[in-house]
Protein backbone atom coordinates (compact mmCIF):
# COMPACT_ATOMS: atom_id res chain seq x y z
CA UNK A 1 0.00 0.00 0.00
CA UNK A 2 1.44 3.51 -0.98
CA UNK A 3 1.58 6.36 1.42
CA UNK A 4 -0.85 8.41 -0.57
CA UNK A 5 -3.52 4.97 -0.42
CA UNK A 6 -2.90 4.95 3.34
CA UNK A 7 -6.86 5.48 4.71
CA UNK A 8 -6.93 8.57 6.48
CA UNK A 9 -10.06 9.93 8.43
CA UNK A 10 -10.33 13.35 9.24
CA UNK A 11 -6.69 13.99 8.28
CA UNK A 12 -5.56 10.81 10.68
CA UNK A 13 -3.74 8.12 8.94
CA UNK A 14 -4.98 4.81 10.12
CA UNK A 15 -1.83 2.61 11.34
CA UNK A 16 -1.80 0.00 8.58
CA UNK A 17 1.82 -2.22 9.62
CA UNK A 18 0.81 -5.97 10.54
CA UNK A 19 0.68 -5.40 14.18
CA UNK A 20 -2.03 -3.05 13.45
CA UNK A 21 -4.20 -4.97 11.22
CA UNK A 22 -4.16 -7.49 12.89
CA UNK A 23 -5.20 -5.88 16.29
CA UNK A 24 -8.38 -4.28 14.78
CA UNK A 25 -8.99 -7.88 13.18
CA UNK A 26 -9.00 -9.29 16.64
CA UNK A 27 -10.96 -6.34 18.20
CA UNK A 28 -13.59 -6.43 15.44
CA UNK A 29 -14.30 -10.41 15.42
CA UNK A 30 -14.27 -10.08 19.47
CA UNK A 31 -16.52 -7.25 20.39
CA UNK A 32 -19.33 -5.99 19.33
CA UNK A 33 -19.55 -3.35 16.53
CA UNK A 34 -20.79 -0.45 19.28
CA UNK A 35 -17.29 -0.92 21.17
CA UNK A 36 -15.04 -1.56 18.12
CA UNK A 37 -15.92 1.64 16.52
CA UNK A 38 -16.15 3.14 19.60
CA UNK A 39 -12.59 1.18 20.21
CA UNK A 40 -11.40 3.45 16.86
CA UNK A 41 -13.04 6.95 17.43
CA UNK A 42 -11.04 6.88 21.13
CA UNK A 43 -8.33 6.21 18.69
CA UNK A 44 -9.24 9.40 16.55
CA UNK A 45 -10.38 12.02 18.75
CA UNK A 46 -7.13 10.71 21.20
CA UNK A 47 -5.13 11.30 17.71
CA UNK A 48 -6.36 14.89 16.80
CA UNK A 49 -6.43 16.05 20.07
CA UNK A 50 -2.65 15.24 20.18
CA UNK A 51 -2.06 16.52 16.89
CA UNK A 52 -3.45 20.05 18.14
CA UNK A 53 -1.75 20.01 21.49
CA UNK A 54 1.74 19.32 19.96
CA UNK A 55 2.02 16.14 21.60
CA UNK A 56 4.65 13.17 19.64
CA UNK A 57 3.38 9.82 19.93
CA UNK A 58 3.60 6.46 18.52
CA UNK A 59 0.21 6.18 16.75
CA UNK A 60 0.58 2.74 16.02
CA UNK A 61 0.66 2.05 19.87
CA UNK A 62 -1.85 4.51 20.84
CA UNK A 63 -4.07 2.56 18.00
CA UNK A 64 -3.53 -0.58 19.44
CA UNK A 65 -4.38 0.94 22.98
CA UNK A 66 -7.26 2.43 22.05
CA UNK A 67 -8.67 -0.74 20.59
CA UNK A 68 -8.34 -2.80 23.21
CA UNK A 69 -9.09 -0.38 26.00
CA UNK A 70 -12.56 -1.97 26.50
CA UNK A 71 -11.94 -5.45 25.63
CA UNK A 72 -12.07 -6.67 29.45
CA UNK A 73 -16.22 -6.02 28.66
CA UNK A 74 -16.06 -8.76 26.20
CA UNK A 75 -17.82 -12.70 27.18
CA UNK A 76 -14.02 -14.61 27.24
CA UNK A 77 -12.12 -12.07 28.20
CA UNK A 78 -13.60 -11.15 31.86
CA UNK A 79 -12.38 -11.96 34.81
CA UNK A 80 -13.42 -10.95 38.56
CA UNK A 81 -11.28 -8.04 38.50
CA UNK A 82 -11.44 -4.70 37.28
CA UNK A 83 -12.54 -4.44 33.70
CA UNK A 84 -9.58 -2.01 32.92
CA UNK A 85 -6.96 -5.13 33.89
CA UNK A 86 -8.19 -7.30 31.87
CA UNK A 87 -8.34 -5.16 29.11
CA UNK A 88 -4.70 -4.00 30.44
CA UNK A 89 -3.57 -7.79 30.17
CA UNK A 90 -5.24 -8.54 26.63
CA UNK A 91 -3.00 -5.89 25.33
CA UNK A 92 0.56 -6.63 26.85
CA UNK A 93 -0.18 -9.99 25.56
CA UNK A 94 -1.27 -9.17 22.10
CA UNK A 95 1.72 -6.57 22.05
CA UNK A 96 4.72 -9.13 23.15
CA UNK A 97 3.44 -11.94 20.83
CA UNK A 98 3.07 -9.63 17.93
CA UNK A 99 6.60 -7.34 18.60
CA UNK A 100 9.99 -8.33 18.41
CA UNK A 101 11.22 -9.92 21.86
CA UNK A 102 13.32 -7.06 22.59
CA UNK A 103 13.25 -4.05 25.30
CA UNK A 104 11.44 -1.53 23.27
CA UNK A 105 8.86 -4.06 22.85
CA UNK A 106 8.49 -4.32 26.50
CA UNK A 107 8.63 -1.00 27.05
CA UNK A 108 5.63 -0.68 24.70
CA UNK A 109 3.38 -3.09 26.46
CA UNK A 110 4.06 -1.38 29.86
CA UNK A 111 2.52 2.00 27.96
CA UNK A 112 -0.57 -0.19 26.56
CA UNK A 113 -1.16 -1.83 30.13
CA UNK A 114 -1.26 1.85 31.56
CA UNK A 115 -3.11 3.33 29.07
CA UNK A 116 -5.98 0.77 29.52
CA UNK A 117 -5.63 0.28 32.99
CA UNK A 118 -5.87 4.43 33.68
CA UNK A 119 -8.27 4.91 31.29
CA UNK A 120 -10.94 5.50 33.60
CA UNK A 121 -9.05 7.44 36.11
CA UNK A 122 -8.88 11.07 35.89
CA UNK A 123 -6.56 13.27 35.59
CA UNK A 124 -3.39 11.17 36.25
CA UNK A 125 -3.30 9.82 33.03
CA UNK A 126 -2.58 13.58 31.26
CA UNK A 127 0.81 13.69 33.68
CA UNK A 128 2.30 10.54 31.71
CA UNK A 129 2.91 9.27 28.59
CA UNK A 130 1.51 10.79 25.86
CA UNK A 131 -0.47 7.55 24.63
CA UNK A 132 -1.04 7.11 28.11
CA UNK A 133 -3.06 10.47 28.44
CA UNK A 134 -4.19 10.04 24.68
CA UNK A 135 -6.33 6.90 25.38
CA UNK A 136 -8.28 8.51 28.11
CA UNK A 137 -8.41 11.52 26.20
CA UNK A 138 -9.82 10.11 23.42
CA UNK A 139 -12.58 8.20 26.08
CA UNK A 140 -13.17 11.09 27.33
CA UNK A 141 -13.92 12.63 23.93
CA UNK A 142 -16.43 10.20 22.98
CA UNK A 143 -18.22 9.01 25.68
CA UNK A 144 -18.45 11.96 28.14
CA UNK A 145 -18.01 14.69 25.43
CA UNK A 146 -14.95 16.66 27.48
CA UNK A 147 -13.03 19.02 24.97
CA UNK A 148 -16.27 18.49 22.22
CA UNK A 149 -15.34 21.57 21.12
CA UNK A 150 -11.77 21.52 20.88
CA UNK A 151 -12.31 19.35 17.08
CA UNK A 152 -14.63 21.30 14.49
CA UNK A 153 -17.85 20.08 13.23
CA UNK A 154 -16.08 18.87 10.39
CA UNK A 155 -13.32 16.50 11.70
CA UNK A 156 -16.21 15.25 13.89
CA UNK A 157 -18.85 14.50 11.41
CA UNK A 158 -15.53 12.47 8.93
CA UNK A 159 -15.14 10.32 12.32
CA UNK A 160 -18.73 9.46 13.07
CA UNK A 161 -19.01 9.18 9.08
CA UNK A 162 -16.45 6.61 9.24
CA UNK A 163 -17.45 4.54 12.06
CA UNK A 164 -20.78 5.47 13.32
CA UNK A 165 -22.11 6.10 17.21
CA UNK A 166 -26.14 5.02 16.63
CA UNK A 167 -28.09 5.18 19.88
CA UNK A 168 -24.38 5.61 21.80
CA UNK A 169 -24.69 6.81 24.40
CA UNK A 170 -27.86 4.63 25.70
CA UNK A 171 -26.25 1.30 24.20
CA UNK A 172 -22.55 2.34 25.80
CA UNK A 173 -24.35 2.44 29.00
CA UNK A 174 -25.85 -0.79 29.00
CA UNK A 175 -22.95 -2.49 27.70
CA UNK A 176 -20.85 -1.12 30.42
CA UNK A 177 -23.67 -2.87 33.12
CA UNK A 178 -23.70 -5.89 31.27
CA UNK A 179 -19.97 -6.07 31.87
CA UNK A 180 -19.65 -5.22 35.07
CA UNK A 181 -23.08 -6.79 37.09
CA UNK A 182 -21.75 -9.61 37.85
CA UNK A 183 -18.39 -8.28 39.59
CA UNK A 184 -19.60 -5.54 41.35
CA UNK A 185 -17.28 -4.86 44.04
CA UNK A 186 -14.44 -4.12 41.43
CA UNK A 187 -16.40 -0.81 40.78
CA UNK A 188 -15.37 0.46 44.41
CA UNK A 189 -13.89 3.86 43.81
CA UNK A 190 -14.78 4.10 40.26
CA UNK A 191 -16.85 5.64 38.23
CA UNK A 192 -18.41 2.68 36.90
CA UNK A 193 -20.50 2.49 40.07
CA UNK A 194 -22.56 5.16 38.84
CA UNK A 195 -23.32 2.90 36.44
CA UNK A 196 -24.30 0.05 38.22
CA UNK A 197 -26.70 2.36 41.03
CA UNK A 198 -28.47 3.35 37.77
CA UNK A 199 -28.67 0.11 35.85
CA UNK A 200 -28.33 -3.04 38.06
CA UNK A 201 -31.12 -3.44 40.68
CA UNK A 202 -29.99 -4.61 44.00
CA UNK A 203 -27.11 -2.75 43.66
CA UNK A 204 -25.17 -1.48 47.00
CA UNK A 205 -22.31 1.04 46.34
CA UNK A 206 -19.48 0.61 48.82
CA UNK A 207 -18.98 3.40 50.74
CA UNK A 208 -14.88 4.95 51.35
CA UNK A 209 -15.89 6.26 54.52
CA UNK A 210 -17.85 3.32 56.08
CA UNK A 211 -14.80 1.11 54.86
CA UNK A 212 -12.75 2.97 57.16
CA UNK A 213 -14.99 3.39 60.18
CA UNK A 214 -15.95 -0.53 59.84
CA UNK A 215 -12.36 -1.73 59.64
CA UNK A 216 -11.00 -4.28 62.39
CA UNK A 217 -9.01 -1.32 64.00
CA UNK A 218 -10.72 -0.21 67.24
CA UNK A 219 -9.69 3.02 67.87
């Protein structure tokens, strides 16, 4: 494929090497279509709003991030922990089967596993890495609208064009409940418990403070 054939939406080249392909092949036969073009417009909006901050980053690993940031969702790939983990671990292990055994490949699995496993914490992310912060900024972008007007109309409507948000933000919600309902304690502290208190009957948010006042200390 020639540079100039390269797909590009809204100006951003989609990464195209082998490692690439063949992580949106896995994230498109494993999810559903809401989360893997959901999966790609975190990687586009986390793209352009790096482009217009100045930031330099790998966009083949932020790609790769970005698609499987929400993977740990996904029937077969859930486990009792935190949904961001297991997205976290899908990644390193996709990454060091796919890249050379070397240390830069290492290196850029420890960058996925953060960028997935911060992705839903806020603020620290934006004092790291710049695919680090560009994961969650791209989240951020498309699920709870932060920065919406940061990108024109234009670059927004070329990456909804491209991979479509239908019903999102009702459909993201329930797929983040039917994720999570069955493990609810790993939502302590996060802001998936706001999902669960609206969604999941029966549901009893752990309270920080009670934690502390119940604990086996006496004082």
């Amino acid at each position: 494929m020639t540079a100039t054939s390269v797909p590009r939406i809204a100006g951003v080249r989609i990464p195209d090497s082998k490692l690439a392909t063949d992580a949106a092949a896995f994230v498109r036969d494993t999810a559903s279509p809401l989360l893997y073009d959901h999966s790609v417009r975190v990687f586009l909006f986390g793209a352009l709003q790096g482009e217009r901050r100045g930031l330099v980053f790998d966009a083949e690993l932020l790609y790769v991030a970005a698609l499987f940031h929400d993977i740990g969702l996904v029937d077969g790939h859930r486990t009792d922990r935190r949904f961001e983990l297991d997205g976290a671990d899908e990644a390193r292990r996709f990454l060091l089967a796919h890249d050379d055994a070397d240390d830069t490949a290492a290196e850029r699995a420890r960058i996925a596993w953060t960028a997935i496993a911060l992705h839903t914490t806020p603020e620290i992310p934006a004092h790291m890495e710049p695919e680090v912060a560009l994961v969650t900024v791209g989240v951020e972008y498309d699920v709870l609208g932060i920065g919406y007007e940061d990108l024109g109309a234009e670059a927004r409507a070329a990456v909804v064009a491209a991979h479509p948000r239908p019903d999102f933000k009702r459909r993201i919600l329930a797929a983040f409940a039917d994720g999570l309902r069955d493990r609810p304690q790993t939502t302590f502290g996060n802001v998936k418990a706001d999902v669960l208190a609206r969604f999941v009957p029966g549901f009893a948010r752990q309270d920080f403070v009670e934690t502390i006042e119940n604990s086996k200390w006496e004082e």
